[in-house]
Structure formats: C-alpha cells, structure tokens
N, C-alpha and C. Protein backbone atom coordinates (compact mmCIF):
# COMPACT_ATOMS: atom_id res chain seq x y z
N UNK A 1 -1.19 -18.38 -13.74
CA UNK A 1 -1.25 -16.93 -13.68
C UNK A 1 -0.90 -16.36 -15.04
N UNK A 2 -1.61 -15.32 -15.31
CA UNK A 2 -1.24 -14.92 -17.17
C UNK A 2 -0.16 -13.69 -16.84
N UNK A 3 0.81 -14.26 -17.85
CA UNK A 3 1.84 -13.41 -18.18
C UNK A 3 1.80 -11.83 -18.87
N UNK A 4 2.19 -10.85 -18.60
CA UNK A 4 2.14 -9.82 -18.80
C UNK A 4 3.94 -9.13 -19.84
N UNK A 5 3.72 -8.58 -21.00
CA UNK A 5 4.99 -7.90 -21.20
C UNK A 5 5.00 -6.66 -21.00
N UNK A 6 6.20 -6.12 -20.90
CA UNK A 6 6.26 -4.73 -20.16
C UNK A 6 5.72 -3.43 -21.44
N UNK A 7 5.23 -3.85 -22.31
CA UNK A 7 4.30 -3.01 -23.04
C UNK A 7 3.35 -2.96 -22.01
N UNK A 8 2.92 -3.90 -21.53
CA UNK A 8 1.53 -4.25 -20.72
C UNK A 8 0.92 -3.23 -19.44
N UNK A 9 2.37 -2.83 -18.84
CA UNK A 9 2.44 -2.54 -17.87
C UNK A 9 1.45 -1.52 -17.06
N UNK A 10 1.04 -1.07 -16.00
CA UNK A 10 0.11 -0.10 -15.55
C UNK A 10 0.13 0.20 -14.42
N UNK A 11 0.38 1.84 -14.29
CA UNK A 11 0.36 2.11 -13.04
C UNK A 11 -0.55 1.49 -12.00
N UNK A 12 0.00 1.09 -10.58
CA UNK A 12 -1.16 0.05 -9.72
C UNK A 12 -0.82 -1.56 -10.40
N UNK A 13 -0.59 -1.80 -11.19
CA UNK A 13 -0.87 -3.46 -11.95
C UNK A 13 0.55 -4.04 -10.65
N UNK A 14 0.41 -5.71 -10.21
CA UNK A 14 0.66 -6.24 -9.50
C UNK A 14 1.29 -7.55 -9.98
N UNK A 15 2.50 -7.51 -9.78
CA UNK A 15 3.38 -8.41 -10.82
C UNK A 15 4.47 -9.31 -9.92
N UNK A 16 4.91 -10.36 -9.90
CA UNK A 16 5.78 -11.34 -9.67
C UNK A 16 7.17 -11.03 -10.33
N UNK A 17 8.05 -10.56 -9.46
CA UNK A 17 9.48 -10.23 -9.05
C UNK A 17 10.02 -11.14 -8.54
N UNK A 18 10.97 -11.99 -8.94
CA UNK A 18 11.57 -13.21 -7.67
C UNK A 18 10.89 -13.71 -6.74
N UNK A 19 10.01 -14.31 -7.16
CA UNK A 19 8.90 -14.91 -6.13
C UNK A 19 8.25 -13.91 -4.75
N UNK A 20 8.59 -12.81 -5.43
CA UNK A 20 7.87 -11.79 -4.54
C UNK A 20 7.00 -11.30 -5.08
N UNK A 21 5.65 -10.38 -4.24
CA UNK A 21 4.68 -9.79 -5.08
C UNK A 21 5.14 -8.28 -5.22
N UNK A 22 5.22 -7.61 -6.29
CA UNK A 22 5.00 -5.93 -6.37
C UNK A 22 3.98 -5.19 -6.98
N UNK A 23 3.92 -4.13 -6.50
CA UNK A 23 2.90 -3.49 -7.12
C UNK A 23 3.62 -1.86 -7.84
N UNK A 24 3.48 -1.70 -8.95
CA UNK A 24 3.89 -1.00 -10.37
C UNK A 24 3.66 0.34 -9.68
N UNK A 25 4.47 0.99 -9.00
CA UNK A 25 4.02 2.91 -9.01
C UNK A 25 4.37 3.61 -9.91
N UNK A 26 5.21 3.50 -10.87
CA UNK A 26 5.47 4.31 -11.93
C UNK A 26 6.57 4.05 -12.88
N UNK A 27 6.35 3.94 -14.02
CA UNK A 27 7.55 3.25 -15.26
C UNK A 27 7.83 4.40 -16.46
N UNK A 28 8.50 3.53 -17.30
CA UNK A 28 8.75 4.78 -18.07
C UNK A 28 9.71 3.43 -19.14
N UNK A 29 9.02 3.62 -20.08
CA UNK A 29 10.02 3.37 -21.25
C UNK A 29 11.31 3.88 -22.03
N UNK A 30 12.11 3.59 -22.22
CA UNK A 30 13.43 4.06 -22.30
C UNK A 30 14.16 3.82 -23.57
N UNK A 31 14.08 4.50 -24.58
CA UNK A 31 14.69 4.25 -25.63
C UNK A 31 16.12 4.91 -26.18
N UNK A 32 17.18 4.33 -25.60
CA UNK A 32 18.25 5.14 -25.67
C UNK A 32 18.71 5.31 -27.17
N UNK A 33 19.56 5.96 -27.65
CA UNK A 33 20.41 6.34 -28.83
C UNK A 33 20.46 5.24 -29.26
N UNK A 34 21.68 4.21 -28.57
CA UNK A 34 22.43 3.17 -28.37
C UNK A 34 21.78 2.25 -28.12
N UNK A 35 22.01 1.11 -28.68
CA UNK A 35 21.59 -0.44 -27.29
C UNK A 35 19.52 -0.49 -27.74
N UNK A 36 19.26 -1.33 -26.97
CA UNK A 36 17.89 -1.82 -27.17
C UNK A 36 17.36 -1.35 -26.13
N UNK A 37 16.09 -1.24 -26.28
CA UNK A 37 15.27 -0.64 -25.63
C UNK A 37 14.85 -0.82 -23.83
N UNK A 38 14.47 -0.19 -22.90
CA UNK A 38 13.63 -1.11 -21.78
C UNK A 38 12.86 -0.64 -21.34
N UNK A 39 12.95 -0.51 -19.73
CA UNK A 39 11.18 0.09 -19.06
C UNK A 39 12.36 -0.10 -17.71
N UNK A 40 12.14 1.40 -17.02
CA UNK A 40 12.48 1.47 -15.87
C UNK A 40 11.35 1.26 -15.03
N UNK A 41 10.93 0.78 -13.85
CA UNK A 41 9.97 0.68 -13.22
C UNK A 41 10.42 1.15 -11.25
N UNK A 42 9.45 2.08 -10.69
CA UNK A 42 10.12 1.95 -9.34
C UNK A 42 8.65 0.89 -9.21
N UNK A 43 8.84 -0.46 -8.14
CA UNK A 43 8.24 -0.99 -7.99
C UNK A 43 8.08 -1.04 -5.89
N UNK A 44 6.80 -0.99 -5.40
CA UNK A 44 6.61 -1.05 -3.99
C UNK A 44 6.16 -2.66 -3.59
N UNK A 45 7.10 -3.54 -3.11
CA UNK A 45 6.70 -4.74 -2.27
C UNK A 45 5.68 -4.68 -1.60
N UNK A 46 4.47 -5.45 -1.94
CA UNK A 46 3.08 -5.90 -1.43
C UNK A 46 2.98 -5.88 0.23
N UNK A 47 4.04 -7.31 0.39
CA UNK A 47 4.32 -7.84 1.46
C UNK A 47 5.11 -6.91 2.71
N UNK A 48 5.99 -6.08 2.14
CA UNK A 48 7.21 -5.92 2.59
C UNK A 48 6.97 -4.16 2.59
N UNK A 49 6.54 -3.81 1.92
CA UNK A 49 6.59 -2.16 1.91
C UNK A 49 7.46 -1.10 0.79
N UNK A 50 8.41 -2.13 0.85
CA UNK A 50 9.74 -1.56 0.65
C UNK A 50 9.34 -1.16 -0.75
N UNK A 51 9.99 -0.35 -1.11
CA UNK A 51 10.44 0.48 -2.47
C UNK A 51 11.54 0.09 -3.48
N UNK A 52 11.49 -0.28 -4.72
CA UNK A 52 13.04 -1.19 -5.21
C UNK A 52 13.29 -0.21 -6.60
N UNK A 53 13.62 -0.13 -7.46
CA UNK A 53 13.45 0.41 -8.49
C UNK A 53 14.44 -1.10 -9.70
N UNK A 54 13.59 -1.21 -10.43
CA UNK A 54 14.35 -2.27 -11.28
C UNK A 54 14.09 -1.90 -12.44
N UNK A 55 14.73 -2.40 -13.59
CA UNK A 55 15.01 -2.27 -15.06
C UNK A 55 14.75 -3.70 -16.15
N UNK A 56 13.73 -3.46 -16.98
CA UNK A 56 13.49 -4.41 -17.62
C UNK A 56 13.79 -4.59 -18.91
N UNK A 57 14.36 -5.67 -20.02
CA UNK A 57 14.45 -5.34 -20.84
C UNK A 57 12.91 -5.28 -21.92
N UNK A 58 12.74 -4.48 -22.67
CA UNK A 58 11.58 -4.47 -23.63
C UNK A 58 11.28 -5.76 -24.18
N UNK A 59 9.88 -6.00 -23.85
CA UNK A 59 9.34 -6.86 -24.72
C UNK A 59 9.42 -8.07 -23.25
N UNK A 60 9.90 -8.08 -22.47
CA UNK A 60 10.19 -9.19 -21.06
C UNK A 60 8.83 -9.58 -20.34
N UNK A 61 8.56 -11.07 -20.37
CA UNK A 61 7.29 -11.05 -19.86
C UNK A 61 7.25 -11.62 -18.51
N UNK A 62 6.23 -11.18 -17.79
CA UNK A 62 6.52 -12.04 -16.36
C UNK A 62 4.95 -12.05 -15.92
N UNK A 63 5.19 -12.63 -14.57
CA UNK A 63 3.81 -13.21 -14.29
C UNK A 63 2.68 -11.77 -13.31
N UNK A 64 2.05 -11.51 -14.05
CA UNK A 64 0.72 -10.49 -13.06
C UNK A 64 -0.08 -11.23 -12.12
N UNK A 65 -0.61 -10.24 -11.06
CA UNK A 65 -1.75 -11.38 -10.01
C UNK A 65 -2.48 -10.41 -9.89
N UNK A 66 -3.87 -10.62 -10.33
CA UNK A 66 -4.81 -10.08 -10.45
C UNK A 66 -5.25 -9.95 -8.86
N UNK A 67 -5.40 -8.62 -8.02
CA UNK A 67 -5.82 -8.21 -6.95
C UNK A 67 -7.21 -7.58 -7.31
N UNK A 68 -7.85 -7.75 -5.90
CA UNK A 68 -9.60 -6.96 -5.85
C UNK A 68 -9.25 -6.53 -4.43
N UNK A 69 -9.98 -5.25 -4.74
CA UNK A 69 -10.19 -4.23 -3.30
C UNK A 69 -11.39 -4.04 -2.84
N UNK A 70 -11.53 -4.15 -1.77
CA UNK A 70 -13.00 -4.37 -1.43
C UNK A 70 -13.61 -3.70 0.06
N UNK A 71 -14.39 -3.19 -0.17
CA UNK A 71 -14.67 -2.26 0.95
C UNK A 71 -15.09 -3.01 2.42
N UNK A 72 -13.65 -2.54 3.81
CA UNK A 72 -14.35 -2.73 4.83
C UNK A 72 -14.37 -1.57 5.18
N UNK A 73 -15.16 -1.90 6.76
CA UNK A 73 -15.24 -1.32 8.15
C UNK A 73 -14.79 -1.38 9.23
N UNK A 74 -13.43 -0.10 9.54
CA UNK A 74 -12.94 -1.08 10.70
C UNK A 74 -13.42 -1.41 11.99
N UNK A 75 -13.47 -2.08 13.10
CA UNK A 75 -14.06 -2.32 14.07
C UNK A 75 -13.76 -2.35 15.17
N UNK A 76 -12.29 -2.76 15.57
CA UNK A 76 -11.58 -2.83 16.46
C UNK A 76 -10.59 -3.09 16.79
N UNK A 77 -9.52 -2.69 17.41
CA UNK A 77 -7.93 -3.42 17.49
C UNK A 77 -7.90 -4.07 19.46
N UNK A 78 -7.49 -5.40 18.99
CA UNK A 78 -7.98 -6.17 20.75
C UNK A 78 -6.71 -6.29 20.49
N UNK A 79 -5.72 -5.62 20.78
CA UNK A 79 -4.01 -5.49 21.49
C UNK A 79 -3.67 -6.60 20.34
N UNK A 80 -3.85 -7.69 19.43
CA UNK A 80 -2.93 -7.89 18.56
C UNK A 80 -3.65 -8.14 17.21
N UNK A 81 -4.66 -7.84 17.06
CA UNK A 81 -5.17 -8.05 16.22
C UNK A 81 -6.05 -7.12 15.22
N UNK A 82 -6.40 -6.66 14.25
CA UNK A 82 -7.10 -5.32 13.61
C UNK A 82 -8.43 -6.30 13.55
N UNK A 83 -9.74 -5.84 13.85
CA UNK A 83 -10.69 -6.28 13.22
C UNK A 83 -11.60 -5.34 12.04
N UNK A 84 -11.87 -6.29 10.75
CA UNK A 84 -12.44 -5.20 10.06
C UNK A 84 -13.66 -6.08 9.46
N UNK A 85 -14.76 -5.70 9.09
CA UNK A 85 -16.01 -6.03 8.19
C UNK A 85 -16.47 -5.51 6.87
N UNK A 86 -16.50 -6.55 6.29
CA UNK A 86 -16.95 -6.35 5.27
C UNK A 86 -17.98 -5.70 4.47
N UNK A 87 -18.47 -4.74 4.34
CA UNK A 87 -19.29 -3.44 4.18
C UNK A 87 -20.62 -4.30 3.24
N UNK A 88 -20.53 -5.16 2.43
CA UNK A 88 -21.66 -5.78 1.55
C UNK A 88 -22.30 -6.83 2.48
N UNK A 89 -21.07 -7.88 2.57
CA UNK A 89 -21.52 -9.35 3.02
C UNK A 89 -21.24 -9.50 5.11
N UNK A 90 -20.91 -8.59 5.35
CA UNK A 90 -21.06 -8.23 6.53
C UNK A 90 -19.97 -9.41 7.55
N UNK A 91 -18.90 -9.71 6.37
CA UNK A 91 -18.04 -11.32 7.04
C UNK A 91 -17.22 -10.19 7.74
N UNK A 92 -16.44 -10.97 9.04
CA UNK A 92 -15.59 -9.76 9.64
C UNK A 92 -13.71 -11.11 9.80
N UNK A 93 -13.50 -10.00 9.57
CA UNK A 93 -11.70 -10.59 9.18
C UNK A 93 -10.70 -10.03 10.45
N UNK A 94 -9.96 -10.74 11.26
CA UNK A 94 -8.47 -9.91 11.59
C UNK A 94 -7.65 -9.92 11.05
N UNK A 95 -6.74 -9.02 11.11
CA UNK A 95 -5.35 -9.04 10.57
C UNK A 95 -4.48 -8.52 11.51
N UNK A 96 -3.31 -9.04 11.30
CA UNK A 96 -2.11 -8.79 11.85
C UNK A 96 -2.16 -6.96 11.44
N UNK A 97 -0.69 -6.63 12.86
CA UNK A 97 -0.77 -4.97 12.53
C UNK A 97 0.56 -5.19 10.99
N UNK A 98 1.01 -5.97 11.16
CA UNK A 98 1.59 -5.44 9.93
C UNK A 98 1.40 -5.51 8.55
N UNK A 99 -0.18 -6.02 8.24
CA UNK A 99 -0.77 -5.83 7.02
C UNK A 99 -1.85 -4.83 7.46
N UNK A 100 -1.77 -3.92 8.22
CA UNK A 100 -2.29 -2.66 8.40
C UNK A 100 -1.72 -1.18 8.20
N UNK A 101 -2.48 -0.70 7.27
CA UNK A 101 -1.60 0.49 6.45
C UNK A 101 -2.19 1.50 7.51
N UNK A 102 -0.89 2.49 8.19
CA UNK A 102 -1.02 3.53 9.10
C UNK A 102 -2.59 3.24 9.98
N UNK A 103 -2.46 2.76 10.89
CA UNK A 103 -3.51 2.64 11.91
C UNK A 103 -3.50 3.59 12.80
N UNK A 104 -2.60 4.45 13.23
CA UNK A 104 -2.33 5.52 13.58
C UNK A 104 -3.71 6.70 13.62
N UNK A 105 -3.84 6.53 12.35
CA UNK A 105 -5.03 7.48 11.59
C UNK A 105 -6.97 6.38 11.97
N UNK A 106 -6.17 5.22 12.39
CA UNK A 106 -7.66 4.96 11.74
C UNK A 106 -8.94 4.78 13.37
N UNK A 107 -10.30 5.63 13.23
CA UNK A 107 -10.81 5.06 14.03
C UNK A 107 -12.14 4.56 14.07
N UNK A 108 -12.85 3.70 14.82
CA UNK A 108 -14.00 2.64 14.77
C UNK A 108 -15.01 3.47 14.14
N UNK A 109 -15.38 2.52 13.11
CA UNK A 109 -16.55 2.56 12.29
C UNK A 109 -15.97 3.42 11.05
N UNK A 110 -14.68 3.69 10.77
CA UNK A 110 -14.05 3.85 9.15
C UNK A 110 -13.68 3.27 8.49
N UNK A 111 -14.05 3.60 7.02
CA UNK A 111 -13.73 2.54 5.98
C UNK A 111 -12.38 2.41 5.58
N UNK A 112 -12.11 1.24 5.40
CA UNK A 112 -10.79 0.62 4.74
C UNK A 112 -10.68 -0.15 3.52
N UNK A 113 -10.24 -0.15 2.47
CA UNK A 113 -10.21 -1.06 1.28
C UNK A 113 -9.13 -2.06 2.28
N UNK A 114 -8.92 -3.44 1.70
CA UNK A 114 -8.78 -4.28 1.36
C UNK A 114 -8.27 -4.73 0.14
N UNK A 115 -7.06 -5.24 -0.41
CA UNK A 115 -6.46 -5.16 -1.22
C UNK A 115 -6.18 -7.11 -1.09
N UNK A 116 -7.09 -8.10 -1.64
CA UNK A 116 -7.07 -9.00 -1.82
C UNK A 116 -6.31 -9.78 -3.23
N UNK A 117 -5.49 -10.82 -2.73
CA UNK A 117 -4.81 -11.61 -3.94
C UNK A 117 -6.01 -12.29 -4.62
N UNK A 118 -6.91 -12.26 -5.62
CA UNK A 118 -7.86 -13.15 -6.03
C UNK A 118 -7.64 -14.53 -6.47
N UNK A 119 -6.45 -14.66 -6.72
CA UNK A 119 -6.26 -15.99 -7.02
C UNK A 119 -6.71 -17.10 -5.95
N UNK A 120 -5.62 -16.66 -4.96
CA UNK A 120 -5.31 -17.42 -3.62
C UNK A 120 -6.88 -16.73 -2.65
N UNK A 121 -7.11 -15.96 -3.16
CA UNK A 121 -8.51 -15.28 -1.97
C UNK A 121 -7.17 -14.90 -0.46
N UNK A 122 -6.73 -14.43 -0.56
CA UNK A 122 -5.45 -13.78 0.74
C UNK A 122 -5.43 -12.31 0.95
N UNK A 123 -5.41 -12.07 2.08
CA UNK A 123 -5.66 -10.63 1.80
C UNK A 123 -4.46 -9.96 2.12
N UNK A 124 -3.92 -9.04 0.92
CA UNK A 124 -2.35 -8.73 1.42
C UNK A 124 -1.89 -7.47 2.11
N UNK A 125 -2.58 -6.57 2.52
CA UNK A 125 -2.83 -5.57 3.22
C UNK A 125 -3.94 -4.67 2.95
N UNK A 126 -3.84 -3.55 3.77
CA UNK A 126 -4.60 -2.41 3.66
C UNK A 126 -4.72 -1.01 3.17
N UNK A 127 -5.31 -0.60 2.77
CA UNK A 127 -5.27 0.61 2.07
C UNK A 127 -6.15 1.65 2.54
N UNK A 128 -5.22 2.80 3.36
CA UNK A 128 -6.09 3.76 4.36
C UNK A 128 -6.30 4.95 3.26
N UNK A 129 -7.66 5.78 3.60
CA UNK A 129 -7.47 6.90 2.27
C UNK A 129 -6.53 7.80 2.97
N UNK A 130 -6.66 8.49 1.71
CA UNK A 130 -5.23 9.59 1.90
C UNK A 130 -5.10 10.65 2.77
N UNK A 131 -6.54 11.06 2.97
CA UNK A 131 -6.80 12.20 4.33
C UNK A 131 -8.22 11.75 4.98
N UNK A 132 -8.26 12.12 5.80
CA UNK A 132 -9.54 11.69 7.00
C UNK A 132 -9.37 13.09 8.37
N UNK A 133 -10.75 13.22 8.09
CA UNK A 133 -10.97 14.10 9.62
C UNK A 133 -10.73 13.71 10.87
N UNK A 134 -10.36 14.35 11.61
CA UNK A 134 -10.12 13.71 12.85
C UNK A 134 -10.40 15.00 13.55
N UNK A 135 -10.69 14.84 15.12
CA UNK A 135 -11.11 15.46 16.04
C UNK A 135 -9.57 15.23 17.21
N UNK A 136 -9.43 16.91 17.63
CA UNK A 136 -8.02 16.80 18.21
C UNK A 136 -8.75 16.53 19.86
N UNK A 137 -7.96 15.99 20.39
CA UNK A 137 -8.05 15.38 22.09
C UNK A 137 -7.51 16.20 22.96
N UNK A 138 -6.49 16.73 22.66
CA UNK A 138 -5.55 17.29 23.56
C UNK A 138 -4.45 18.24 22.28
N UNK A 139 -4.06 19.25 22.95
CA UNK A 139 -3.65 20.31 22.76
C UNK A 139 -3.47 21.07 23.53
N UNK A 140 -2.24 21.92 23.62
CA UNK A 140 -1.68 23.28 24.57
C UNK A 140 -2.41 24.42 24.12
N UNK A 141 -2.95 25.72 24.57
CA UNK A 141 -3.92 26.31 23.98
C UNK A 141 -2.44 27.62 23.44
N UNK A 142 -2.59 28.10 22.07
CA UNK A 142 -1.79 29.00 21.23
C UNK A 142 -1.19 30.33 22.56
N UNK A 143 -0.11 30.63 22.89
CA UNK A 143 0.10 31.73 23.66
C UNK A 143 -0.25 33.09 22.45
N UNK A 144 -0.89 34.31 22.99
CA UNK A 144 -1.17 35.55 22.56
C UNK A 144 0.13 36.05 22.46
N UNK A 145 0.55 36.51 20.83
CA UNK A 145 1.74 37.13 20.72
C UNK A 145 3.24 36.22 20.22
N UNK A 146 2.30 34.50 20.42
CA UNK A 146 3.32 33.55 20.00
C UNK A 146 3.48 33.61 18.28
N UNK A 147 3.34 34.28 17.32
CA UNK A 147 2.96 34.40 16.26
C UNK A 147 3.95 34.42 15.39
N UNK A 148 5.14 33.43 15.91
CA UNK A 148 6.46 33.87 15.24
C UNK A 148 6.05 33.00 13.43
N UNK A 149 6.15 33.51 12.44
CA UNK A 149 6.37 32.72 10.97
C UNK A 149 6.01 31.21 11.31
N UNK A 150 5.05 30.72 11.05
CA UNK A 150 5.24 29.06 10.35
C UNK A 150 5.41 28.52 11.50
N UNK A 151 4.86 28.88 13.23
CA UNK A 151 5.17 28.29 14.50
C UNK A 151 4.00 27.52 14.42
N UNK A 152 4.08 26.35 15.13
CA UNK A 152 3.15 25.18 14.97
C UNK A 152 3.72 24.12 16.30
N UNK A 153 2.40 23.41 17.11
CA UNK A 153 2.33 22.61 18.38
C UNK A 153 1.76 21.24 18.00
N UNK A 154 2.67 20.58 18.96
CA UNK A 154 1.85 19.09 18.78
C UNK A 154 0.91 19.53 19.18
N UNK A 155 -0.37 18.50 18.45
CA UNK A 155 -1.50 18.03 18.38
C UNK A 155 -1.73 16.58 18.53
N UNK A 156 -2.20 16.58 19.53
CA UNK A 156 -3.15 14.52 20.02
C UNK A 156 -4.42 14.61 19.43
N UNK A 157 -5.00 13.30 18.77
CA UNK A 157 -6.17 13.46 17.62
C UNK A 157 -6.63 12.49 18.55
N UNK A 158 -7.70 12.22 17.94
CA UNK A 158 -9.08 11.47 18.67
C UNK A 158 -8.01 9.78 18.46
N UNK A 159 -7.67 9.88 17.99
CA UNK A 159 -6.95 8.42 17.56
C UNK A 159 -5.58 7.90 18.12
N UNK A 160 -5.11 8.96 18.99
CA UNK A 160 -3.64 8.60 19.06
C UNK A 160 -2.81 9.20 18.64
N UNK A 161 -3.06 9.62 17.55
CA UNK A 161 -1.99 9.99 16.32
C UNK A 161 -1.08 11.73 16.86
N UNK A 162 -0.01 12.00 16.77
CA UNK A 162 0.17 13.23 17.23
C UNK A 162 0.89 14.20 15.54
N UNK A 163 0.41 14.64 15.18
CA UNK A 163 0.44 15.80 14.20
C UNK A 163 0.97 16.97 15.17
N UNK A 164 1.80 18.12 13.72
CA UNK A 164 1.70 19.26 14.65
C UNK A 164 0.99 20.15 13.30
N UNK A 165 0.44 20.93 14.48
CA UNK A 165 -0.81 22.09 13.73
C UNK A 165 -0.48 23.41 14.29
N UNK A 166 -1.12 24.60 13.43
CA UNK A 166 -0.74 26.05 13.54
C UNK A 166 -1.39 26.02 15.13
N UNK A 167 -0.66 27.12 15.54
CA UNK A 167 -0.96 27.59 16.92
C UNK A 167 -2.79 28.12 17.16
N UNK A 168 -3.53 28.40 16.30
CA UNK A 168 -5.04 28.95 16.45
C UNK A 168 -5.98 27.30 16.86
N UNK A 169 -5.15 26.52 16.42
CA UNK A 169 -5.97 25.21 16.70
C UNK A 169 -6.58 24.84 18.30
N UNK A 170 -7.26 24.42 18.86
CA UNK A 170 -7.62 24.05 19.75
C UNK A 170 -8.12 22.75 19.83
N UNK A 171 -8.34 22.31 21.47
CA UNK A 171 -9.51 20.90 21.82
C UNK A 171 -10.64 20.93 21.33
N UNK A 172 -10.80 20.35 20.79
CA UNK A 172 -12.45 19.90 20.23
C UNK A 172 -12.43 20.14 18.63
N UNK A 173 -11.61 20.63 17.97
CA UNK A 173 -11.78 21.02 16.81
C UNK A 173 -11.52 20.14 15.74
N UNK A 174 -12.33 20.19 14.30
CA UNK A 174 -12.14 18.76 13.51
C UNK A 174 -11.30 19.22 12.74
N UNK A 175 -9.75 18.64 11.90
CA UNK A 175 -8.85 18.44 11.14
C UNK A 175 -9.10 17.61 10.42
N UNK A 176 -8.63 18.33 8.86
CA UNK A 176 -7.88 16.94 7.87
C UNK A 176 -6.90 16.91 7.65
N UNK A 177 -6.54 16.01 7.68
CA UNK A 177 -4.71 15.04 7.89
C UNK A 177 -4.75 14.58 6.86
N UNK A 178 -3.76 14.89 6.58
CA UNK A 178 -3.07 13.80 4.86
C UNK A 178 -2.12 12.51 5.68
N UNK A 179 -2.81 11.42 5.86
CA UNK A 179 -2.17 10.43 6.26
C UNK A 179 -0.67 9.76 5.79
N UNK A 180 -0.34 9.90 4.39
CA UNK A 180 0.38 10.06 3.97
C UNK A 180 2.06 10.35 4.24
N UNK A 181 1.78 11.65 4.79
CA UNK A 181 2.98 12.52 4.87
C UNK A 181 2.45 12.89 6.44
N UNK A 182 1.43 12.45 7.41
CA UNK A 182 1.07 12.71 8.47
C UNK A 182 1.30 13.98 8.87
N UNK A 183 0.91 14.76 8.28
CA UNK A 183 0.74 16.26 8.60
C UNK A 183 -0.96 17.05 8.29
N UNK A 184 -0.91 18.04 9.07
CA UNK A 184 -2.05 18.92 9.48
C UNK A 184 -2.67 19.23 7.83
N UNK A 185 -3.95 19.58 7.62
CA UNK A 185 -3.87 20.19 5.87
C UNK A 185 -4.78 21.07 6.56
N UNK A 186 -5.92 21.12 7.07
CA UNK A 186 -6.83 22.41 7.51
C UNK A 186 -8.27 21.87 8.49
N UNK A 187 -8.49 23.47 8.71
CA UNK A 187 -9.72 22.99 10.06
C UNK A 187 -11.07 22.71 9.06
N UNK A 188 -11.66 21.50 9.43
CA UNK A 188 -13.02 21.39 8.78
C UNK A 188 -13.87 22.39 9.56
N UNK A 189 -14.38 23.13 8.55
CA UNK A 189 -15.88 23.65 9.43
C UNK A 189 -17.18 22.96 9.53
N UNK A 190 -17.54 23.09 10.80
CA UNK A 190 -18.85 21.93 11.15
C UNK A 190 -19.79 22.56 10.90
C-alpha cells in the first residue's frame, strides 16, 4: 500500500490508523509560535462510524487505501440482508444492515454509491445522497387556526422514515429530506 505524508493529505482521502481504516473529513495544518509543526485531522472510521479527532506530527507518513465508488441500485431488503445492483455490469451484492448508510431514507429502484476498498475488492459501506424525495404515507391533516410559530407534525414517508413537517403538508405529497440531519427541507412541485 503507498504511503502518504501529511502534506499529502485530502479531504475524503482514506488512510490506515492502528490497523483501522479512516476516512480524512477535515485537517488543518498547525504551525505554532513554539515547537514544530503538525496537522490536526478530525478523522470518521470506515468500519465503525465513529468520529476521532487525532494529531499528527508534520512530515509523518502512513499508509493510504485507495477506495472506488461505484454506482448501485438498490433492490431490496429480505429482513437481513440489503440487496443492491450494480448500475453498469448489472452484478447484484448483499450487505449486512450495518454497512448500510441510513436505509431509513432509502427506497426500491434508488441509487446508492458503493464505497469499495480496491485493493482487497471489499466493499466497506454505503453512501446515501444527501437529500431524496420522498412521498408522505400518512399524516394527521393541519387543524385550521393551529398556526402557532414554527408548529410542525410527524410525518410517515413512503419508506418508513418519520420526519416532522410544517402543518400545510398532507398525504400524497412529495418532500425533500436532507437525510443527513433527517429533517423536512420543502414540498417538491409535481
């Protein structure tokens, strides 16, 4: 695997931590008054999720793993398993739910990247986009006069997922959701 120094570094780039994999969300070089130089990094576990923030000294090299993302389709979840296809070569893969990023949001026949180790060919999770339309299922219909500031009702989406949305919302109507932060952003017009 080719070594990388923290000159190197790049937001997204995917690097070997204690025999763990991370992936780089944001650094910053650090050149104090005093003392020698480094690179703060908050780094997000591949595997694991988790969030760490570590400190490197300048010039420190360690090992990168070159990842490829690659477009599926998802297809189906059979109670333990995600199924998704491959959008070019049409191969279809399961995965466990816990290399499935917010499934909550996701439903049949949407695309998913794939975030593959290329070395090993492994695929280390998923990558849902950041907002997606969804169609609400169920909803209480807004009371006339309920209009207090910033009042807002759960919402059930075509998927499961329960958001809460401004009171004018209704059944049948399409939303985009910032999956993200799983909240309401606005009504698509059809």
């Amino acid at each position: 695997m080719p070594k990388v120094s923290t000159a190197d570094f790049k937001n997204g780039m995917t690097i070997i931590v204690n025999t763990q994999l991370y992936q780089i969300i944001e650094f910053q070089h650090v050149k104090p008054g005093k003392g020698p130089a480094f690179v703060r990094t908050k780094l997000k576990g591949v595997e694991t999720g988790k969030i760490i923030d570590k400190t490197f000294r300048s010039g420190e090299s360690m090992e990168s793993v070159r990842v490829e993302r690659h477009p599926y389709q998802f297809l189906y979840f059979d109670g333990s398993l995600y199924h998704f296809m491959h959008t070019q070569t049409y191969e279809q893969v399961g995965l466990a739910p816990e290399l499935v990023d917010r499934p909550e949001f996701m439903k049949e026949s949407q695309e998913v990247t794939l975030v593959v180790n290329a070395e090993i060919e492994k695929i280390l999770f998923t990558e849902m986009a950041d907002h997606v339309e969804l169609t609400v299922s169920q909803t209480d219909p807004g009371v006339r006069g309920d209009t207090a500031q910033g009042a807002s009702k759960p919402a059930t989406l075509e998927t499961g997922a329960v958001v809460q949305v401004p009171l004018f919302i209704n059944e049948g109507d399409k939303l985009k959701v910032d999956t993200r932060t799983k909240t309401y952003l606005e009504r698509v017009k059809s």
